[in-house]
Protein backbone atom coordinates (compact mmCIF):
# COMPACT_ATOMS: atom_id res chain seq x y z
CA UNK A 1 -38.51 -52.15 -46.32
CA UNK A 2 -37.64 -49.81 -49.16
CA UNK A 3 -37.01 -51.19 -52.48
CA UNK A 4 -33.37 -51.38 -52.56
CA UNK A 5 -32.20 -49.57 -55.66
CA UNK A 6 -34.08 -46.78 -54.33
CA UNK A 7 -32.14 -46.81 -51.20
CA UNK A 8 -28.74 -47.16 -53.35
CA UNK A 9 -29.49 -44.71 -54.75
CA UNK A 10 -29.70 -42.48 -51.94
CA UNK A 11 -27.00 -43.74 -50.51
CA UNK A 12 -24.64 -42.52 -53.81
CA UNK A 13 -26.95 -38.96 -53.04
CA UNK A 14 -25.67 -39.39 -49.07
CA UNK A 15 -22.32 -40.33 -49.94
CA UNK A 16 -21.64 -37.32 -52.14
CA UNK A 17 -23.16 -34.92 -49.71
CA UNK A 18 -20.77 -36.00 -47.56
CA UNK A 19 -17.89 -35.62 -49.41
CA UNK A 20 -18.80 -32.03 -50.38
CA UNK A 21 -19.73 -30.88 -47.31
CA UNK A 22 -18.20 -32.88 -44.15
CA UNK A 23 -15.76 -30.84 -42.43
CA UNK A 24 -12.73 -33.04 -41.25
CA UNK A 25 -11.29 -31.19 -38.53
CA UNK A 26 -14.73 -32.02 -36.50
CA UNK A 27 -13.76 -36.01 -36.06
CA UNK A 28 -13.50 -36.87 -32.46
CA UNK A 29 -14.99 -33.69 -30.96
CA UNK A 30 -18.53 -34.67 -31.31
CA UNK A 31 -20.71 -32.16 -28.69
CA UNK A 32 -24.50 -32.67 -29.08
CA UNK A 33 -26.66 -29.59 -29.22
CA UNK A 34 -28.44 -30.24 -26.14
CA UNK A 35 -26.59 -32.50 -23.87
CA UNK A 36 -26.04 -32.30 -20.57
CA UNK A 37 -22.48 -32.38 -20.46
CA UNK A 38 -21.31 -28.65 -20.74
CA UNK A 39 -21.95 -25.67 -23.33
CA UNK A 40 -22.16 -26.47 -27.47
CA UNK A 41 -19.22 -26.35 -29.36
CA UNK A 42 -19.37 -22.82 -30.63
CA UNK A 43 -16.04 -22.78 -32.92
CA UNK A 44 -15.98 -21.69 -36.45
CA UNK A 45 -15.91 -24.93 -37.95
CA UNK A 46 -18.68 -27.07 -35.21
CA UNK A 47 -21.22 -23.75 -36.33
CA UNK A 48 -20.49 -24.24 -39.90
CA UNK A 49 -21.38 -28.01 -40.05
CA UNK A 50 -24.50 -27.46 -37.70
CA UNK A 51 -25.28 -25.04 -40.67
CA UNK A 52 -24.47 -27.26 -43.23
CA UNK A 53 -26.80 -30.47 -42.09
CA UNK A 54 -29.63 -28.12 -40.89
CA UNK A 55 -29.53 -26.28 -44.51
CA UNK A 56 -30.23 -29.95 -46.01
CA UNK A 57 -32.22 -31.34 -43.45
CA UNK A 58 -30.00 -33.65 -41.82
CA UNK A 59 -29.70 -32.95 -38.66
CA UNK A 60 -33.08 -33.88 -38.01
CA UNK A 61 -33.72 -36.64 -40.99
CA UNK A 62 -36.48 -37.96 -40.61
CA UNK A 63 -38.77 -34.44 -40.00
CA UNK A 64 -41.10 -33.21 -42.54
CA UNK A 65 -39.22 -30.51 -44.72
CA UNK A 66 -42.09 -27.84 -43.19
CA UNK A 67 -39.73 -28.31 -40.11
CA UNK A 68 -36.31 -28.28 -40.64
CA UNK A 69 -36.33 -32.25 -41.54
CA UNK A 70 -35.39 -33.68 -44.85
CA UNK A 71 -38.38 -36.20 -44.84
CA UNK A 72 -36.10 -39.15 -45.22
CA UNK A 73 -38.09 -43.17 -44.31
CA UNK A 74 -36.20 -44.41 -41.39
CA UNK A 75 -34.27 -46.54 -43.41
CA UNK A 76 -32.83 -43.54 -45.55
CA UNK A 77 -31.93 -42.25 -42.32
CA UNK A 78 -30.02 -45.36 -41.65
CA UNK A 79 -27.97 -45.17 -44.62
CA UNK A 80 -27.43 -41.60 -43.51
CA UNK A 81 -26.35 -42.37 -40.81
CA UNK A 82 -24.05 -45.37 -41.35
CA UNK A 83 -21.98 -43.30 -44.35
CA UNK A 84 -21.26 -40.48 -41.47
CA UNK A 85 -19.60 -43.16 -39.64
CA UNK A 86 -17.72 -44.66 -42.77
CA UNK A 87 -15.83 -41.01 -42.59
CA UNK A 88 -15.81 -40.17 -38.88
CA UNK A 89 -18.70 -37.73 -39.12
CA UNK A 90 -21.23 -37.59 -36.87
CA UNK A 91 -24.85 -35.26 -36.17
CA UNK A 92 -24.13 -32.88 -33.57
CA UNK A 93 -27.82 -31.84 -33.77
CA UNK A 94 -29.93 -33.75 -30.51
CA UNK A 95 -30.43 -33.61 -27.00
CA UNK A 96 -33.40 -33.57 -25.10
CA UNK A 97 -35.83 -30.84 -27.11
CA UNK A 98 -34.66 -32.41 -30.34
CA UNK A 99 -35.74 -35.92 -28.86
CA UNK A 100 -38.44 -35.38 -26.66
CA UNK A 101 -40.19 -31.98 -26.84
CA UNK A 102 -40.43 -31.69 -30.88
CA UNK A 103 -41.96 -35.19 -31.36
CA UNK A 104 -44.24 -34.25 -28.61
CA UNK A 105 -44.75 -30.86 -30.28
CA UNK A 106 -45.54 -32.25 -33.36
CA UNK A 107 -48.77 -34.47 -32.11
CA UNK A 108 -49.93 -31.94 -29.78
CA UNK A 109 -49.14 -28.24 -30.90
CA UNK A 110 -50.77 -26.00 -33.38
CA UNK A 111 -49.52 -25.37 -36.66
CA UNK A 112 -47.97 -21.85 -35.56
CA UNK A 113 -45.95 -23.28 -32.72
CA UNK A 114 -44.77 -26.65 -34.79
CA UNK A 115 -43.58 -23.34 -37.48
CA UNK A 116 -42.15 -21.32 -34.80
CA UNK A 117 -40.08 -24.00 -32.39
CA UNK A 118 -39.05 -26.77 -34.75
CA UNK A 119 -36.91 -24.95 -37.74
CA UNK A 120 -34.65 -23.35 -35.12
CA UNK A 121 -34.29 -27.14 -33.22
CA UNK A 122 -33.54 -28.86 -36.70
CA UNK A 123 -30.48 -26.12 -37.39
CA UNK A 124 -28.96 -26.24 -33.90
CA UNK A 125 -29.99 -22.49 -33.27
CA UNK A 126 -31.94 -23.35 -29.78
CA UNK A 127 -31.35 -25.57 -27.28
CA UNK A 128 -33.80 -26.43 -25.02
CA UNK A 129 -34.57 -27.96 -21.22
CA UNK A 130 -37.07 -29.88 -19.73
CA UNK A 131 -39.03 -28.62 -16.66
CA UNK A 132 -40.33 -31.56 -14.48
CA UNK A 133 -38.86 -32.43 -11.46
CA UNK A 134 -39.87 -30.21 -8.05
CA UNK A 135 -38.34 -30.47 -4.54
CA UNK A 136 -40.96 -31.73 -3.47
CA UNK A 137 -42.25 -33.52 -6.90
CA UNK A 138 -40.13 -36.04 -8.06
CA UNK A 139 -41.26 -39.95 -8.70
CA UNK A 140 -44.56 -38.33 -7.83
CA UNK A 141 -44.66 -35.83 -10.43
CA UNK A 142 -48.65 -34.95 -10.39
CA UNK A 143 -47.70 -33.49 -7.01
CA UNK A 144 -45.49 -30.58 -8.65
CA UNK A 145 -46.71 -27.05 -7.67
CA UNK A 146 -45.08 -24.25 -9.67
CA UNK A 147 -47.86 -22.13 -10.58
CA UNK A 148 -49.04 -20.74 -13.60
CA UNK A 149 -51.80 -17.63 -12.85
CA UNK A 150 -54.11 -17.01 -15.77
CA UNK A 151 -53.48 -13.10 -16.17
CA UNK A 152 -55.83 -13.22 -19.18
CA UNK A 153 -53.79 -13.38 -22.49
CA UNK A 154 -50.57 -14.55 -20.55
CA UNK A 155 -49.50 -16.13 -17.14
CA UNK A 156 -47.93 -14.90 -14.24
CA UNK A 157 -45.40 -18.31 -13.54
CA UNK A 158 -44.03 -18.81 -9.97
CA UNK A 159 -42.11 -21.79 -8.60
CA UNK A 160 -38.88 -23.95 -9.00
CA UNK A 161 -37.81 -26.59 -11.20
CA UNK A 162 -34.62 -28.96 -10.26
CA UNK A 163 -32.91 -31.59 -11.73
CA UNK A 164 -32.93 -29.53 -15.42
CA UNK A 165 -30.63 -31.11 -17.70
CA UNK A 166 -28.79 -28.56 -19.43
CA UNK A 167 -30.91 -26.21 -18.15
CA UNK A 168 -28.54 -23.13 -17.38
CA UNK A 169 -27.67 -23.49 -21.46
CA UNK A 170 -30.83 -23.45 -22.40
CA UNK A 171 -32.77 -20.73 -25.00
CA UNK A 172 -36.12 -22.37 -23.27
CA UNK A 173 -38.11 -24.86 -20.86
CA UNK A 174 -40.91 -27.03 -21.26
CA UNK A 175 -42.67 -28.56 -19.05
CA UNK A 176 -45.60 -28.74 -16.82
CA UNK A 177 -46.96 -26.18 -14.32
CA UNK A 178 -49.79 -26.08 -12.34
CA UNK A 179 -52.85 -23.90 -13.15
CA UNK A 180 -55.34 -25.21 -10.73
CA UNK A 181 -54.83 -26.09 -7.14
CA UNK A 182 -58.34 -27.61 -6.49
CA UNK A 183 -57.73 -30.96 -8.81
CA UNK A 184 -54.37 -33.02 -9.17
CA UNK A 185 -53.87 -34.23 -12.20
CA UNK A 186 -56.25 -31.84 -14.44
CA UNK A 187 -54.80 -29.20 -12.81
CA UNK A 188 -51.53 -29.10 -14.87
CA UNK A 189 -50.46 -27.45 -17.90
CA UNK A 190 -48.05 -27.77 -20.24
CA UNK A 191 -45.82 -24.65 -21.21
CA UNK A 192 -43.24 -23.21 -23.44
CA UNK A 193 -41.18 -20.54 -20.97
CA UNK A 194 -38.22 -18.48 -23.08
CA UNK A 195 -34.75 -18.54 -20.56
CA UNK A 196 -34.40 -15.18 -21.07
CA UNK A 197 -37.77 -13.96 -19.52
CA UNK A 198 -36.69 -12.00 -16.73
CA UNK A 199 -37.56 -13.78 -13.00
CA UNK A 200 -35.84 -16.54 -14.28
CA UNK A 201 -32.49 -17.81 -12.61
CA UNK A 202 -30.63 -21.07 -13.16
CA UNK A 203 -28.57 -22.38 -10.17
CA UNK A 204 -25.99 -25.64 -11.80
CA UNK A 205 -25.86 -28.60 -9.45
CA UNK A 206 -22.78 -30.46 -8.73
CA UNK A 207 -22.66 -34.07 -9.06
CA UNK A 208 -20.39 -36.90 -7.67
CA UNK A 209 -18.71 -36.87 -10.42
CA UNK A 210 -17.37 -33.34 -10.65
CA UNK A 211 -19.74 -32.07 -13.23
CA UNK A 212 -22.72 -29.56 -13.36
CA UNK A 213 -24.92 -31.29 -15.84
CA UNK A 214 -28.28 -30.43 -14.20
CA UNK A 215 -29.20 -27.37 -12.75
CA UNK A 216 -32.31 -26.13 -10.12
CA UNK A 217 -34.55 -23.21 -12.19
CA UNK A 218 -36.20 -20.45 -10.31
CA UNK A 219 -39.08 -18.46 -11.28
CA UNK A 220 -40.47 -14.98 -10.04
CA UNK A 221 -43.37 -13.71 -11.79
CA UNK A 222 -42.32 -14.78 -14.88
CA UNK A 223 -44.72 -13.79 -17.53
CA UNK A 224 -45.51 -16.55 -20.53
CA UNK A 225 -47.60 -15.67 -23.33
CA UNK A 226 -50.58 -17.84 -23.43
CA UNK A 227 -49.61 -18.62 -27.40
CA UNK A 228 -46.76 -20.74 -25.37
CA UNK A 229 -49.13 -23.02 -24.23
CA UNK A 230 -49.02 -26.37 -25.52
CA UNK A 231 -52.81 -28.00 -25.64
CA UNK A 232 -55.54 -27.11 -23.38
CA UNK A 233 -55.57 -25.30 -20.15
CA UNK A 234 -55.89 -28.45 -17.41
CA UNK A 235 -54.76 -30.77 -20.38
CA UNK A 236 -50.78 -31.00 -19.53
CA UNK A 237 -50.71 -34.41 -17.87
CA UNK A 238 -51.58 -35.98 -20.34
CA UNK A 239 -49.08 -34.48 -23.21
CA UNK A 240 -46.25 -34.71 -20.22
CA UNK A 241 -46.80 -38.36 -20.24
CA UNK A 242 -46.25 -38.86 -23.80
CA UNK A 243 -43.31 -37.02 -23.62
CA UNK A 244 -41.91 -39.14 -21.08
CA UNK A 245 -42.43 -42.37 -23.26
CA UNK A 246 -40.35 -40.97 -25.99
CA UNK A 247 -37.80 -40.08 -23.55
CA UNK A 248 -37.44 -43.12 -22.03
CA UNK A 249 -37.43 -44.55 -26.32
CA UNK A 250 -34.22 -42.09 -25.95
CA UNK A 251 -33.10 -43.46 -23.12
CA UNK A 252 -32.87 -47.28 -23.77
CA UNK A 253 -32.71 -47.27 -27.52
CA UNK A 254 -30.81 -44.57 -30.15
CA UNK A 255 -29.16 -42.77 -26.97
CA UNK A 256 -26.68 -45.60 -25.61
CA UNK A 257 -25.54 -46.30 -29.40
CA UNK A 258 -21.90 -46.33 -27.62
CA UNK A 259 -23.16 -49.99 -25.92
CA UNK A 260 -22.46 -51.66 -29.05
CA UNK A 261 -18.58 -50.38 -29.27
CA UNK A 262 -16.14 -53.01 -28.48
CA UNK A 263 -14.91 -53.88 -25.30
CA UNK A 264 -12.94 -56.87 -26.58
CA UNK A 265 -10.66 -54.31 -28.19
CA UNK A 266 -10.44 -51.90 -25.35
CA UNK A 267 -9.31 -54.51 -22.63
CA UNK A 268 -6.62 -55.66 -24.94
CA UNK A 269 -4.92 -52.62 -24.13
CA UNK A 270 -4.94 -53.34 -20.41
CA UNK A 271 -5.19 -57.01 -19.60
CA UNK A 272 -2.85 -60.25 -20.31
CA UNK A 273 -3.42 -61.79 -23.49
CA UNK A 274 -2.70 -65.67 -24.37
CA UNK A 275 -1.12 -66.93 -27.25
CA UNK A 276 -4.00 -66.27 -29.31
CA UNK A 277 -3.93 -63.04 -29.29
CA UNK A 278 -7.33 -62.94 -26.86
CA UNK A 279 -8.32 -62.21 -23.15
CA UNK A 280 -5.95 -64.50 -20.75
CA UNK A 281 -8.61 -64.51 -18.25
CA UNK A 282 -11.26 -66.33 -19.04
CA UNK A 283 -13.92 -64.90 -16.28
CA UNK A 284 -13.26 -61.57 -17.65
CA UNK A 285 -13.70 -62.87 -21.56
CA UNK A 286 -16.60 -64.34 -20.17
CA UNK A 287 -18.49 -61.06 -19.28
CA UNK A 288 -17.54 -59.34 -21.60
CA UNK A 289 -19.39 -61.93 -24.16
CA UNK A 290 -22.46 -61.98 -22.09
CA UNK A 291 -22.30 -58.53 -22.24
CA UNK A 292 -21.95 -58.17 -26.16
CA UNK A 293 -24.35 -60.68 -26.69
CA UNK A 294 -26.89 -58.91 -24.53
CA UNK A 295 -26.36 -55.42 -25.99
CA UNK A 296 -26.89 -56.95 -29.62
CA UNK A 297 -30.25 -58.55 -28.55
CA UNK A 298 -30.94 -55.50 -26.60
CA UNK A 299 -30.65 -53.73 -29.80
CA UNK A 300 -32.10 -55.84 -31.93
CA UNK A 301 -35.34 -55.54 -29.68
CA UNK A 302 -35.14 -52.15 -29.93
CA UNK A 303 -34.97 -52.15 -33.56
CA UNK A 304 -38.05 -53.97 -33.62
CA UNK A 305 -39.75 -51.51 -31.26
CA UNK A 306 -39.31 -48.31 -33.28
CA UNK A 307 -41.11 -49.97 -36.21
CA UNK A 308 -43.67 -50.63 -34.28
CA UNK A 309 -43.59 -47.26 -32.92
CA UNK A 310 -43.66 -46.04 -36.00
CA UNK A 311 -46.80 -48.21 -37.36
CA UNK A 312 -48.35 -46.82 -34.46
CA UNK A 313 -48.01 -42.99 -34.32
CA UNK A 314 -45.10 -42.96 -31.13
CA UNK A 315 -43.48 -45.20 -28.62
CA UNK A 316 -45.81 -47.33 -26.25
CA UNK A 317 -45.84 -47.96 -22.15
CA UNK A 318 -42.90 -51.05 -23.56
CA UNK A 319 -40.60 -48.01 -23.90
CA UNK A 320 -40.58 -48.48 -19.97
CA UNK A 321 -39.02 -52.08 -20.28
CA UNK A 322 -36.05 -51.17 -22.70
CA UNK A 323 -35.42 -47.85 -20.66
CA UNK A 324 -34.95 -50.41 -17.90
CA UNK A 325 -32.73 -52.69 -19.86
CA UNK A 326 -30.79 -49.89 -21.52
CA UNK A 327 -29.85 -48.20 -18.39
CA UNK A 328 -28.71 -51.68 -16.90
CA UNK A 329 -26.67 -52.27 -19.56
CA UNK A 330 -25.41 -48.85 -19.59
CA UNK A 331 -24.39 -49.51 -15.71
CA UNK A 332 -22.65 -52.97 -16.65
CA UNK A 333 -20.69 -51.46 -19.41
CA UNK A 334 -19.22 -48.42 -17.01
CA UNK A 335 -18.23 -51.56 -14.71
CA UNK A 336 -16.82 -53.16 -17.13
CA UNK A 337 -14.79 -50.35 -18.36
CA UNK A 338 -13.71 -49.64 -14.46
CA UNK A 339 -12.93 -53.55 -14.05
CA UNK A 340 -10.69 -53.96 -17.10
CA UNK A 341 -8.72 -50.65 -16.53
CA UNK A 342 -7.93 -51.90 -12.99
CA UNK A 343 -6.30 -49.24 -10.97
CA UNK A 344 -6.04 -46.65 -14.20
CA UNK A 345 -10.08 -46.69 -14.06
CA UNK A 346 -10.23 -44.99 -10.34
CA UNK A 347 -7.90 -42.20 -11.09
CA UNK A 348 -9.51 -38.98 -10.29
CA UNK A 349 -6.40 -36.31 -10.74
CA UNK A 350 -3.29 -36.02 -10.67
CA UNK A 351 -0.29 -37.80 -13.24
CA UNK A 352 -0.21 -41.39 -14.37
CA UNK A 353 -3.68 -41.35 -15.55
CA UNK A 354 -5.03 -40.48 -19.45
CA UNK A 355 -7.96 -37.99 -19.73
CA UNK A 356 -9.76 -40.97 -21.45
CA UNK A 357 -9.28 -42.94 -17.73
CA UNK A 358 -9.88 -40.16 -16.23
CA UNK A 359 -13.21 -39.37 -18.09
CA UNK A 360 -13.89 -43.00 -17.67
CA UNK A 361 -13.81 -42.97 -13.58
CA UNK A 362 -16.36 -40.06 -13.62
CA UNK A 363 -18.95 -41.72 -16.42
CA UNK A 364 -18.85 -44.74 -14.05
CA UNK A 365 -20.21 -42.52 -10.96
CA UNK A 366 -22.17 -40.58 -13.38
CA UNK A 367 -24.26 -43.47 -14.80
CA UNK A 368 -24.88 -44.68 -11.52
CA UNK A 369 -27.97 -42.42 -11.81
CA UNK A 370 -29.10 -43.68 -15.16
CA UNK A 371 -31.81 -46.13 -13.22
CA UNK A 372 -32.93 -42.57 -11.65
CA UNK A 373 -33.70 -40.23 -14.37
CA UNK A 374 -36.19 -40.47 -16.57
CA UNK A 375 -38.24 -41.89 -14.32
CA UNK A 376 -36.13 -45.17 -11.95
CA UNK A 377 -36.71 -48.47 -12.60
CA UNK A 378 -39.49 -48.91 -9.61
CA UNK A 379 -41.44 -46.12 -12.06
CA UNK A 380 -40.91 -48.09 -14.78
CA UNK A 381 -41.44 -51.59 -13.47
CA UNK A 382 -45.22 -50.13 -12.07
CA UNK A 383 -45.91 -48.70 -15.93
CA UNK A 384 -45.21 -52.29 -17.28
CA UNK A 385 -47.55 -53.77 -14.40
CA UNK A 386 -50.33 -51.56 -14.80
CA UNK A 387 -50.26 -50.79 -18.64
CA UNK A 388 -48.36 -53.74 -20.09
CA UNK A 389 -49.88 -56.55 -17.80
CA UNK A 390 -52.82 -54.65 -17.29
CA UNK A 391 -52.38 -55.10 -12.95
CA UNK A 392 -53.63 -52.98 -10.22
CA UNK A 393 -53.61 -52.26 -6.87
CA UNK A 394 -54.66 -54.11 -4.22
CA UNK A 395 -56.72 -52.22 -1.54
């Protein structure tokens, strides 16, 4: 821990950053750069703040300066952090490339490409997608076979992607594609693929709940410079993997922050109350403390984790268990929210319902598939028995 006039004193720094530069209009439409819930917020004043942090670094805090960062010790980045939400102000700089594919970049890529990729991330300029998932590749990802023909200085890439978060908003992919058929796993690579090549054609998926979040990617000789290529030729497997542990990080740690928000406050607006002023029934009080208690500990573990993570160089196979435990307590929040709501959490259209119930009854069928992504909990639970436990097969 940081000596803590040192940190004071950032804070005062923080503090009047803020108050020079935060843009009031912005609170309550917070729209990550990167999500997977619809296009970035493109108005004058959303552009302007994106400007503003990226200009000083703080949209992406804790990066070197080389990169767009503002070199700030996690804890700085705390206090950051915690004075944007004294003010309503929030960092609408994230998403998947910001949180996966640049921490990835930055142990595996050259100097050139960490130069080239990151400053535009840190600034909300690009946006980018992941490209995984295959129709016929999914929990069994080694098995993907988009193909990547070595054409000499660049590849010739043919195949489809699916299940692309945010993909058909995307400036660029990257992800794995195969450039040898003969082996499995040393026969993938990973790549960098711009959105704009031509041959390349995004499709948006609907989902249960009525959005297009993720979208299937098609590509027809799509031609990728080989200075796109991230490591060595055969060598993608392994970087893929490492990207996948700090998604899951994502996953069950800083990306459900809104577990911690009160539900005791919520329900008051929609269940009986007793003479104290709390929950009249006492099953549903119940829950819902089980459930605070659980997302504090939750969260208190995961504190823990990303200092160890950070003593050792990036998150470890344990980033399996809390992307387990997140996403469950992701799933017991949306039933919560349903639960307490009663019949004004199943609306779907029509009058009688608020867009916040309405927007409620479609995160409840959309985080059914939070156990899915990122690799479901059977994925998970076999990384914790093999890597954590150190078991194996029996033949």
């Amino acid at each position: 821990m940081a000596d803590a006039e040192p940190i004071e004193q950032f804070r005062e720094e923080a503090r009047s950053w803020l108050e020079e530069n935060w843009i009031p209009s912005l609170k309550g439409r917070h729209n990550p750069m990167g999500m997977v819930d619809g296009p970035t917020d493109m108005s004058e004043d959303m552009v302007e703040w994106r400007r503003r942090l990226g200009e000083r670094g703080f949209g992406t805090p804790t990066w070197p300066k080389p990169y767009g960062g503002a070199g700030l010790s996690s804890e700085e980045a705390a206090v950051l952090d915690e004075e944007m939400r004294k003010i309503g102000a929030y960092n609408p700089i994230g998403g998947l490339a910001v949180g996966m594919f640049a921490p990835t970049l930055m142990e595996f890529g050259t100097a050139e490409q960490k130069l080239k990729w990151l400053p535009p991330l840190s600034d909300g300029s690009t946006r980018g997608c992941q490209g995984y998932s295959e129709p016929g590749a999914g929990s069994d990802l080694a098995s993907l076979q988009s193909f990547a023909e070595d054409k000499g200085d660049h590849y010739i890439v043919n195949g489809q992607k699916t299940w692309q978060s945010g993909g058909q908003w995307a400036d660029f992919c990257f992800g794995l594609f195969r450039t040898d058929k003969s082996v499995k796993h040393d026969g993938i690579t990973f790549l960098i693929i711009d959105m704009d090549s031509p041959g390349v054609e995004t499709r948006p998926i609907q989902l249960i709940s009525g959005k297009s979040p993720f979208c299937e990617t098609f590509f027809t000789d799509v031609k990728v410079p080989k200075e796109n290529r991230v490591g060595e030729e055969g060598k993608g497997w392994t970087i893929g993997k490492r990207l996948l542990q700090f998604e899951r990080s994502g996953i069950g740690g800083g990306g459900a922050r809104s577990l911690l928000r009160s539900l005791s406050d919520h329900a008051k607006n929609y269940v009986e109350l007793d003479d104290k002023g709390e929950i009249a029934d006492k099953a549903l009080r119940r829950e819902i403390i089980e459930y605070d208690m659980r997302a504090r500990n939750f969260f208190t573990t995961v504190a823990r984790a990303q200092a160890e993570a950070k003593a050792q160089g990036g998150p470890s196979a344990s980033s399996s268990a809390l992307k387990n435990i997140g996403a469950g307590l992701v799933q017991k929040r949306s039933e919560l929210m349903v639960e307490i709501m009663g019949m004004n959490g199943y609306g779907w259209e029509g009058e009688g319902f608020t867009e916040e119930e309405l927007a409620q009854t479609r995160d409840w069928l959309w985080h059914r598939a939070v156990t899915i992504y990122g690799g479901s909990d059977e994925v998970q639970n076999n990384i914790l028995a093999k890597r954590v436990l150190g078991m194996r097969d029996h033949q």
